[in-house]
PDB file of N, CA and C in Angstrom:
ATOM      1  N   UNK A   1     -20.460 -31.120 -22.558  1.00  0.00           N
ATOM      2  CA  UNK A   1     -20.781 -29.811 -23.086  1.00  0.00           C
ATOM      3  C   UNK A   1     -20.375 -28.749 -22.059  1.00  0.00           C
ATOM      4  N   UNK A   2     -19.891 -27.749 -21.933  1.00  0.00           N
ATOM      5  CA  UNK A   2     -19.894 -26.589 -21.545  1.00  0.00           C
ATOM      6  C   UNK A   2     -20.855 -25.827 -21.074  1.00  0.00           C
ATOM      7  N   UNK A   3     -20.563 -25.231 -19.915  1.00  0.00           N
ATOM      8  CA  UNK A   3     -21.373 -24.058 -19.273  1.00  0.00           C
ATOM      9  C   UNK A   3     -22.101 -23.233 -19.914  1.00  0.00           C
ATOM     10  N   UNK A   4     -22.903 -22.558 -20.240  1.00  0.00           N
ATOM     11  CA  UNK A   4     -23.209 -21.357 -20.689  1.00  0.00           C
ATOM     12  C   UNK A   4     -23.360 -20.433 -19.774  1.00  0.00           C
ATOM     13  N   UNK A   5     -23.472 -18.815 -20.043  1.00  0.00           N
ATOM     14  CA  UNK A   5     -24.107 -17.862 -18.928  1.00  0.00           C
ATOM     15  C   UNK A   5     -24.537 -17.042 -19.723  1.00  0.00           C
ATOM     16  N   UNK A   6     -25.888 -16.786 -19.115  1.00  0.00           N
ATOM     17  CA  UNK A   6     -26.899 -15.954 -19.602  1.00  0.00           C
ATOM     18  C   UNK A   6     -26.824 -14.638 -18.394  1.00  0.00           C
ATOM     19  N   UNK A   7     -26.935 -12.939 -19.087  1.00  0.00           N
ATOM     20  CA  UNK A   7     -26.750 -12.453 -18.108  1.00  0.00           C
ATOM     21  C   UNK A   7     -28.306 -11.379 -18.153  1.00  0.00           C
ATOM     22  N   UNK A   8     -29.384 -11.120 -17.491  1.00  0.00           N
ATOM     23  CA  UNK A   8     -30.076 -10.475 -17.733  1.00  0.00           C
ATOM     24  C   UNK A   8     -30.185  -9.216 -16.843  1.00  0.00           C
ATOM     25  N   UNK A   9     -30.484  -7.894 -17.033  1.00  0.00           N
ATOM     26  CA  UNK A   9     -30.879  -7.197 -16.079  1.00  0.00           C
ATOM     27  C   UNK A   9     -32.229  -7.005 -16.071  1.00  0.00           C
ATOM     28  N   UNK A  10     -32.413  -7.443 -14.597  1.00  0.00           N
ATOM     29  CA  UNK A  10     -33.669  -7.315 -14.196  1.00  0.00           C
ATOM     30  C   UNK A  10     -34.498  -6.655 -13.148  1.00  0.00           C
ATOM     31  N   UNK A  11     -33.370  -5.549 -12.818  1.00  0.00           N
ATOM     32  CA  UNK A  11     -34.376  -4.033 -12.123  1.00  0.00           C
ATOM     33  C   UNK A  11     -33.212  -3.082 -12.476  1.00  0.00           C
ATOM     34  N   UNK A  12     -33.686  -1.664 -12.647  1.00  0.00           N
ATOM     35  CA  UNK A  12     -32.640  -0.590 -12.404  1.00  0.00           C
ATOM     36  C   UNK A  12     -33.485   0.348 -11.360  1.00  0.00           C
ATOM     37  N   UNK A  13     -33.003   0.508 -10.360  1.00  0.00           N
ATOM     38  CA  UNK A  13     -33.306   2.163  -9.377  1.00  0.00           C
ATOM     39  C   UNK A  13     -32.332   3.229  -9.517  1.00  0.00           C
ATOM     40  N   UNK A  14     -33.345   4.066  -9.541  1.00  0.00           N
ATOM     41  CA  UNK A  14     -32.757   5.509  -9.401  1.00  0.00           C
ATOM     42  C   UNK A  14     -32.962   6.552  -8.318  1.00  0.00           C
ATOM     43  N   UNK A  15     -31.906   6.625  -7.370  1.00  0.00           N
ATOM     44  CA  UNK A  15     -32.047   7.611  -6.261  1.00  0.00           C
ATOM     45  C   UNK A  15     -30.999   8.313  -6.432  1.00  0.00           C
ATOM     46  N   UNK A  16     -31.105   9.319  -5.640  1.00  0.00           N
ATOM     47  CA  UNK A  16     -30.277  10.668  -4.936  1.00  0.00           C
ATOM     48  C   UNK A  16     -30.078  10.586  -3.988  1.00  0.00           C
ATOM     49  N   UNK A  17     -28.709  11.198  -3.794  1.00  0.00           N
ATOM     50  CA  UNK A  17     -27.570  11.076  -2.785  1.00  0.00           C
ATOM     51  C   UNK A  17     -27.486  12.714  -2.256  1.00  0.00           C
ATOM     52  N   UNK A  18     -28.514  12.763  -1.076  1.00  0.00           N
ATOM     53  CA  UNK A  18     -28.624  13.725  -0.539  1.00  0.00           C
ATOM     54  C   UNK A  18     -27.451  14.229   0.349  1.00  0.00           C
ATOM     55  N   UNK A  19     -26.383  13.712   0.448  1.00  0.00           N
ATOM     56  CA  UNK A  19     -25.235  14.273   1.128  1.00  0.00           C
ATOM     57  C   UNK A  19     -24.166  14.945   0.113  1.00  0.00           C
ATOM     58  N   UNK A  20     -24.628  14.526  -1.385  1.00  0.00           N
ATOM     59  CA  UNK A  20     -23.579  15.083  -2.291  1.00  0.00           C
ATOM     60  C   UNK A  20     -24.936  15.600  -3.179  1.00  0.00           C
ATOM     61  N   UNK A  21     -24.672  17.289  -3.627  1.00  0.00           N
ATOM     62  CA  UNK A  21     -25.475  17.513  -4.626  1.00  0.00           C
ATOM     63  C   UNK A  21     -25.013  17.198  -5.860  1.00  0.00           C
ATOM     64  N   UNK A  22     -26.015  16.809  -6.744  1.00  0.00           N
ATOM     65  CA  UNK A  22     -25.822  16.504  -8.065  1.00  0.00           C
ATOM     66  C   UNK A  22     -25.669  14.839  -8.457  1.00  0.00           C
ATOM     67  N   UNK A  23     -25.429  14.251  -7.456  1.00  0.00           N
ATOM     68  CA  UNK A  23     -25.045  12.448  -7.687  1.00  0.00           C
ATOM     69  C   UNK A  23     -26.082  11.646  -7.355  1.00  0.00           C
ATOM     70  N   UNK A  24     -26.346  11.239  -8.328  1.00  0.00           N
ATOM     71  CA  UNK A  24     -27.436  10.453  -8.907  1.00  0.00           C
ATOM     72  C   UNK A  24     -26.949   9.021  -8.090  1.00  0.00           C
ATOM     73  N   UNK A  25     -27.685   8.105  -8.349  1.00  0.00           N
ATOM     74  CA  UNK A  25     -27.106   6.739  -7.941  1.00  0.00           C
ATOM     75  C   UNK A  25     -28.270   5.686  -8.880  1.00  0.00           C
ATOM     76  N   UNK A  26     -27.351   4.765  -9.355  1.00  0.00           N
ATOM     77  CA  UNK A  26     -28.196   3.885  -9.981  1.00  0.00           C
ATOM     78  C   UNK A  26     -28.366   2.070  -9.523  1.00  0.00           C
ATOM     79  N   UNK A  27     -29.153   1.577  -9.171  1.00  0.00           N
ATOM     80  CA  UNK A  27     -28.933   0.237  -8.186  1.00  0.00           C
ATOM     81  C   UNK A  27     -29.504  -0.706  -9.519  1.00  0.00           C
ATOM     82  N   UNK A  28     -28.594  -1.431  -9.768  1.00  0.00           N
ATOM     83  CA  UNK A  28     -29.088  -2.205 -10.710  1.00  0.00           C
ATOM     84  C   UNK A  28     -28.501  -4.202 -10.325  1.00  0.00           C
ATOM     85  N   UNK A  29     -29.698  -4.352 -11.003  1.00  0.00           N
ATOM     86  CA  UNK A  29     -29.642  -6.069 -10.093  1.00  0.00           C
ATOM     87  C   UNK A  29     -29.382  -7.068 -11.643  1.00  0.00           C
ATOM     88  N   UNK A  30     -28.597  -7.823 -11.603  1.00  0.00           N
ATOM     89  CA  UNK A  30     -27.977  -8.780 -12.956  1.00  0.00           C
ATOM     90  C   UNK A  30     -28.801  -9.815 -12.445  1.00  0.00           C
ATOM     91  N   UNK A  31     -29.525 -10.463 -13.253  1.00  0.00           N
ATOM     92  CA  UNK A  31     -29.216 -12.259 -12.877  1.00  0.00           C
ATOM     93  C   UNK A  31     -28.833 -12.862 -14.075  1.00  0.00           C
ATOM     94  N   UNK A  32     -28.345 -13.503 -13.329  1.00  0.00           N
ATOM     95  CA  UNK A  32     -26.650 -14.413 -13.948  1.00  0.00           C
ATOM     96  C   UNK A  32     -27.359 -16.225 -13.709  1.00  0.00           C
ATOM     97  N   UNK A  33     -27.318 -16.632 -15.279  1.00  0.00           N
ATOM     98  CA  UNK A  33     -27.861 -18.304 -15.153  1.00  0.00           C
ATOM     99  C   UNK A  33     -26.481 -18.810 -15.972  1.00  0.00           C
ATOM    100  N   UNK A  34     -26.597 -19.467 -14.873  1.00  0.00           N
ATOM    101  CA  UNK A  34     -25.004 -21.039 -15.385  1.00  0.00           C
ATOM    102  C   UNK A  34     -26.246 -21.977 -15.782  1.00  0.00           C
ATOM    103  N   UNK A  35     -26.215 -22.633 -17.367  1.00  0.00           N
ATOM    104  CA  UNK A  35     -26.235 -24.062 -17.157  1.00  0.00           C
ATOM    105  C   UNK A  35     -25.910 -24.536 -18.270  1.00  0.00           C
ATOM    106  N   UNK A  36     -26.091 -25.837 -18.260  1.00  0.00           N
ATOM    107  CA  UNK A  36     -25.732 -27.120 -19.141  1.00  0.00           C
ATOM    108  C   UNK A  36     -26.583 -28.038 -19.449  1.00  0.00           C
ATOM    109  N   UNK A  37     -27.361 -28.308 -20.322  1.00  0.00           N
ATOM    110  CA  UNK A  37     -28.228 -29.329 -20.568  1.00  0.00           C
ATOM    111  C   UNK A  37     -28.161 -30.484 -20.256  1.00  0.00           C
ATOM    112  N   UNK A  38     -26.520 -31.088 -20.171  1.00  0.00           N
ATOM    113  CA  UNK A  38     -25.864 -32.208 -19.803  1.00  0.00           C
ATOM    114  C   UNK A  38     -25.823 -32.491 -17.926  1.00  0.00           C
ATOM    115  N   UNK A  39     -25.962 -31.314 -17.201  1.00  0.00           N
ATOM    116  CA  UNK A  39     -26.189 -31.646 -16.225  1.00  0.00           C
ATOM    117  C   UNK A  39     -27.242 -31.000 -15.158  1.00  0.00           C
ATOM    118  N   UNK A  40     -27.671 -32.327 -14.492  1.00  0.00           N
ATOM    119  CA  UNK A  40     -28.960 -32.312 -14.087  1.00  0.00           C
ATOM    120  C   UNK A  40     -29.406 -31.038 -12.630  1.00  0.00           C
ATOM    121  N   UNK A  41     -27.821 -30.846 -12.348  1.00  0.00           N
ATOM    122  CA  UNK A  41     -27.734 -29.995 -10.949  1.00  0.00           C
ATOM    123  C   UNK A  41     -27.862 -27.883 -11.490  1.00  0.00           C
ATOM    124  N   UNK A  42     -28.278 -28.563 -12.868  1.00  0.00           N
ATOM    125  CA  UNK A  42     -28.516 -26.629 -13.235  1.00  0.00           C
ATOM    126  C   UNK A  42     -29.730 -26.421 -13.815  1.00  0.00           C
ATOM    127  N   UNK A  43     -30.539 -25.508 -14.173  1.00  0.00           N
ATOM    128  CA  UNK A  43     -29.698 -24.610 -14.200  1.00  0.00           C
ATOM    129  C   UNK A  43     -29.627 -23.647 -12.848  1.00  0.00           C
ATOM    130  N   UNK A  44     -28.599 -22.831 -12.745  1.00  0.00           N
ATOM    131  CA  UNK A  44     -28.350 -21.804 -11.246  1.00  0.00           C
ATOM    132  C   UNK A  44     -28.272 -20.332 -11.790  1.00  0.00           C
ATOM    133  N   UNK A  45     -29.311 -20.379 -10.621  1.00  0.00           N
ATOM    134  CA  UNK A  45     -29.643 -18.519 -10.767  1.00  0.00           C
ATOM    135  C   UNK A  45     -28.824 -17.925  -9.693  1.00  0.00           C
ATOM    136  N   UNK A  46     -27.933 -16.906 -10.410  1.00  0.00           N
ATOM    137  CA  UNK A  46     -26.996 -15.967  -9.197  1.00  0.00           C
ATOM    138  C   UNK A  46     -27.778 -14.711  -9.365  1.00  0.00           C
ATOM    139  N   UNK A  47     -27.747 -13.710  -8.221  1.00  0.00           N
ATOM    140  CA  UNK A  47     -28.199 -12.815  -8.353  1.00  0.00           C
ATOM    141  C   UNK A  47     -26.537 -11.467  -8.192  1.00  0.00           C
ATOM    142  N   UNK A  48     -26.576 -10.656  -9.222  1.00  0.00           N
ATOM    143  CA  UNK A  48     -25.523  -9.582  -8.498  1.00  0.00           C
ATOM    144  C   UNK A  48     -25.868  -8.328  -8.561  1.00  0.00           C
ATOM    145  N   UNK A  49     -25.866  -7.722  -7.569  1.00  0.00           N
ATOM    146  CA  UNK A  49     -26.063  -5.907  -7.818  1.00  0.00           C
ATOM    147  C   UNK A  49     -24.734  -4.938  -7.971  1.00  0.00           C
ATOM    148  N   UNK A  50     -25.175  -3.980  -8.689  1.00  0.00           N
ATOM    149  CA  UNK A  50     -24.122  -3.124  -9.278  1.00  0.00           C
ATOM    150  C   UNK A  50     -24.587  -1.668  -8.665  1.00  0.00           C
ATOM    151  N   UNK A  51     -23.908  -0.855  -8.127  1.00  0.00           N
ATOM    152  CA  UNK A  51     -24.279   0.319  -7.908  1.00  0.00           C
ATOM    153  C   UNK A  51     -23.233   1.290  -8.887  1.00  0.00           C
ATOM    154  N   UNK A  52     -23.926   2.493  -9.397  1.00  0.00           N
ATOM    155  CA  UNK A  52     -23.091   2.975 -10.333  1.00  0.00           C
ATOM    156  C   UNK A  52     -23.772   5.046  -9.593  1.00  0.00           C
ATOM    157  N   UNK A  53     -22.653   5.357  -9.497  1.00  0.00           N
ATOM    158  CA  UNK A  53     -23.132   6.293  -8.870  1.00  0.00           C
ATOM    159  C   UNK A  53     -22.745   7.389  -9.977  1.00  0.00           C
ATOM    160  N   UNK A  54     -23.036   8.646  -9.839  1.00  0.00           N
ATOM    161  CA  UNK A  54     -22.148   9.906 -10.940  1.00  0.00           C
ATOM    162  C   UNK A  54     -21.153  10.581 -10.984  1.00  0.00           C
ATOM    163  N   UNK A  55     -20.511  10.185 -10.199  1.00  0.00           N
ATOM    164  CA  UNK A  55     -19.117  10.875  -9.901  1.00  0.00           C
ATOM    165  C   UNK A  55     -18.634  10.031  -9.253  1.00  0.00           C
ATOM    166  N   UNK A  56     -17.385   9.735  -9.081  1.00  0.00           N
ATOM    167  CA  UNK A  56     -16.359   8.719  -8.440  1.00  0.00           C
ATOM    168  C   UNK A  56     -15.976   9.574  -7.221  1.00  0.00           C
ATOM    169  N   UNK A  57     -15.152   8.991  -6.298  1.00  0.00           N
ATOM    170  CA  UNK A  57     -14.890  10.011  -4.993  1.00  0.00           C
ATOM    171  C   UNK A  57     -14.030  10.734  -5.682  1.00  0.00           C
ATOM    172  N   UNK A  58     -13.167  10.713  -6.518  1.00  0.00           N
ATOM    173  CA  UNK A  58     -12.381  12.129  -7.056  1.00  0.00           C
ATOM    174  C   UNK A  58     -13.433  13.320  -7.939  1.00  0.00           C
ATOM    175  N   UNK A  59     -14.735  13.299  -7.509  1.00  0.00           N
ATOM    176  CA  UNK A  59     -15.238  14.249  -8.404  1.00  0.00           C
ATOM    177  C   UNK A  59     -15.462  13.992 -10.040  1.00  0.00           C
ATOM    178  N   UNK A  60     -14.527  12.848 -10.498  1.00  0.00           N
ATOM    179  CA  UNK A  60     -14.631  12.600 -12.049  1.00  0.00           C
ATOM    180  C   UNK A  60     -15.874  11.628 -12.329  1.00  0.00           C
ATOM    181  N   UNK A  61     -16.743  12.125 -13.830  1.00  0.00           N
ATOM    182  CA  UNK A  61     -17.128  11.013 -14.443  1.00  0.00           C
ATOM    183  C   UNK A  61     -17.136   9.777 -13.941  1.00  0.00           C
ATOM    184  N   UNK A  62     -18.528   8.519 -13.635  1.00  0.00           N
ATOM    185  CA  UNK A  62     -17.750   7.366 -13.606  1.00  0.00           C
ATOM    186  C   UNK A  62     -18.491   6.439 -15.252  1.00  0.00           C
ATOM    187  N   UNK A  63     -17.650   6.064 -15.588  1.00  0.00           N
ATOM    188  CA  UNK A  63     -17.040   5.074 -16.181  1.00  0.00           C
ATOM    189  C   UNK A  63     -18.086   4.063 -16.540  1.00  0.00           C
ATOM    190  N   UNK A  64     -19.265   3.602 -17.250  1.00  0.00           N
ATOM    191  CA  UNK A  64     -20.156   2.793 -16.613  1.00  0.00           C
ATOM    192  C   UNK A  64     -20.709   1.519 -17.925  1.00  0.00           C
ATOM    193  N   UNK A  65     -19.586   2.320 -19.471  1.00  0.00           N
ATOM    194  CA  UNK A  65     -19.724   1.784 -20.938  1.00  0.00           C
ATOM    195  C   UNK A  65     -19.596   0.097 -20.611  1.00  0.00           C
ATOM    196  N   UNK A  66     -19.446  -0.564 -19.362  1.00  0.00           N
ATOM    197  CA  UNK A  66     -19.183  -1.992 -19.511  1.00  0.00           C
ATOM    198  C   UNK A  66     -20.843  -2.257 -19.177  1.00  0.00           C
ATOM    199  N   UNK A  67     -21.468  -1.792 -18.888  1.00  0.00           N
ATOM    200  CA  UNK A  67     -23.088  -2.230 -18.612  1.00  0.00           C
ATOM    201  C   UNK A  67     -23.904  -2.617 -19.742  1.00  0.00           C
ATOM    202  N   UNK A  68     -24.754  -3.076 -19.654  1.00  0.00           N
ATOM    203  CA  UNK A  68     -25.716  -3.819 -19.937  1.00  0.00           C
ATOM    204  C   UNK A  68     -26.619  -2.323 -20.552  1.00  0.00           C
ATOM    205  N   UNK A  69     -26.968  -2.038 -21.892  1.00  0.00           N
ATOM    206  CA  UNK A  69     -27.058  -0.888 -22.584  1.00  0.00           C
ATOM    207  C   UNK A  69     -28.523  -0.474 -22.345  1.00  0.00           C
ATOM    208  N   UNK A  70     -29.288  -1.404 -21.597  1.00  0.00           N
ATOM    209  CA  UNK A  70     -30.217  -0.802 -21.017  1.00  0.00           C
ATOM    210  C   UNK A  70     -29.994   0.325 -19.959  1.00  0.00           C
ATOM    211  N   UNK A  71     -29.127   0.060 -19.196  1.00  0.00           N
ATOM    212  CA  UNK A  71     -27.962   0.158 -18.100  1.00  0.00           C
ATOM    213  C   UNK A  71     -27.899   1.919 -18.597  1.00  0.00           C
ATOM    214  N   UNK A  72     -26.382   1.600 -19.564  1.00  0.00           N
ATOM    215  CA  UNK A  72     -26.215   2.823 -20.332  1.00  0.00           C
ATOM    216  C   UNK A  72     -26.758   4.060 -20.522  1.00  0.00           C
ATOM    217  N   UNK A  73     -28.260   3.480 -21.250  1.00  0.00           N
ATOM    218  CA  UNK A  73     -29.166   4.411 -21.559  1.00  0.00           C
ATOM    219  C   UNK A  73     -29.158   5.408 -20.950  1.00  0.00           C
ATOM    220  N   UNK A  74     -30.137   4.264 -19.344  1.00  0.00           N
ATOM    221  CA  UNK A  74     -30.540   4.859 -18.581  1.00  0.00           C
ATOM    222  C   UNK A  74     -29.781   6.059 -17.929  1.00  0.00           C
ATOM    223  N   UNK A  75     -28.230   5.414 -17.267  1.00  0.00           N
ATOM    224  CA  UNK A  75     -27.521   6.409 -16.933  1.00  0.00           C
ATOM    225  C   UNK A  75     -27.045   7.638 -18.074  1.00  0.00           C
ATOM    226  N   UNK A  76     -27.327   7.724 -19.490  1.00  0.00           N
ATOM    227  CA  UNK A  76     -26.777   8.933 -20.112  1.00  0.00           C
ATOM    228  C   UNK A  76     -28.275   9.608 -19.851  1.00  0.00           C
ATOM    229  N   UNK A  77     -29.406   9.385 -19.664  1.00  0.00           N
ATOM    230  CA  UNK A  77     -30.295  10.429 -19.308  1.00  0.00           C
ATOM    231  C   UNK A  77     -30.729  10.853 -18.179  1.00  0.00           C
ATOM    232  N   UNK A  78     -30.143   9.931 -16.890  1.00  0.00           N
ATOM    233  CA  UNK A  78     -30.079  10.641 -15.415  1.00  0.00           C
ATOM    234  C   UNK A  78     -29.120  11.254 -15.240  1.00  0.00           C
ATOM    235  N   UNK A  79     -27.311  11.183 -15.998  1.00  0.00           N
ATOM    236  CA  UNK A  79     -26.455  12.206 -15.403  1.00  0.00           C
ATOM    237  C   UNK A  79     -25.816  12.968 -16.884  1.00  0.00           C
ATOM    238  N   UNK A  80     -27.139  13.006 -17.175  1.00  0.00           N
ATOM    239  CA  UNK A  80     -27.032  14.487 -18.396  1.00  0.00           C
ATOM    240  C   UNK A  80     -27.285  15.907 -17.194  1.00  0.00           C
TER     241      UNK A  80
END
């Protein structure tokens, strides 16, 4: 049988980036489970963090529609 991956988010923070006005920052933590019923060495918990800040170093928008829509949300009502 095949791998599966389960991806959950399971914290988002929200701080400010006191060296740039206006840029929000969002710290958000994935955990990521590999397993297989078929084998006995899973299942495995990865942990990954994502930082998504409000502006990219060129000043533009960043980009953030690949997240996890909790994710999303959150960021369309901190960098409204």
């Amino acid at each position: 049988m095949a791998i599966s991956k389960t991806t959950v988010c399971s914290r988002i923070e929200v701080s400010y980036d006191l060296s740039e006005a206006g840029n929000h920052i969002l710290h958000v933590l994935y955990l990521e489970t590999f397993d297989d019923p078929d084998d006995d060495q899973l299942p495995v918990i990865s942990k990954r963090y994502v930082t998504i800040e409000r502006y990219d170093t060129e000043g533009n928008a960043t980009d953030y529609s690949n997240q996890d829509q909790k994710v999303i949300d959150i960021c369309d009502i901190v960098f409204s």
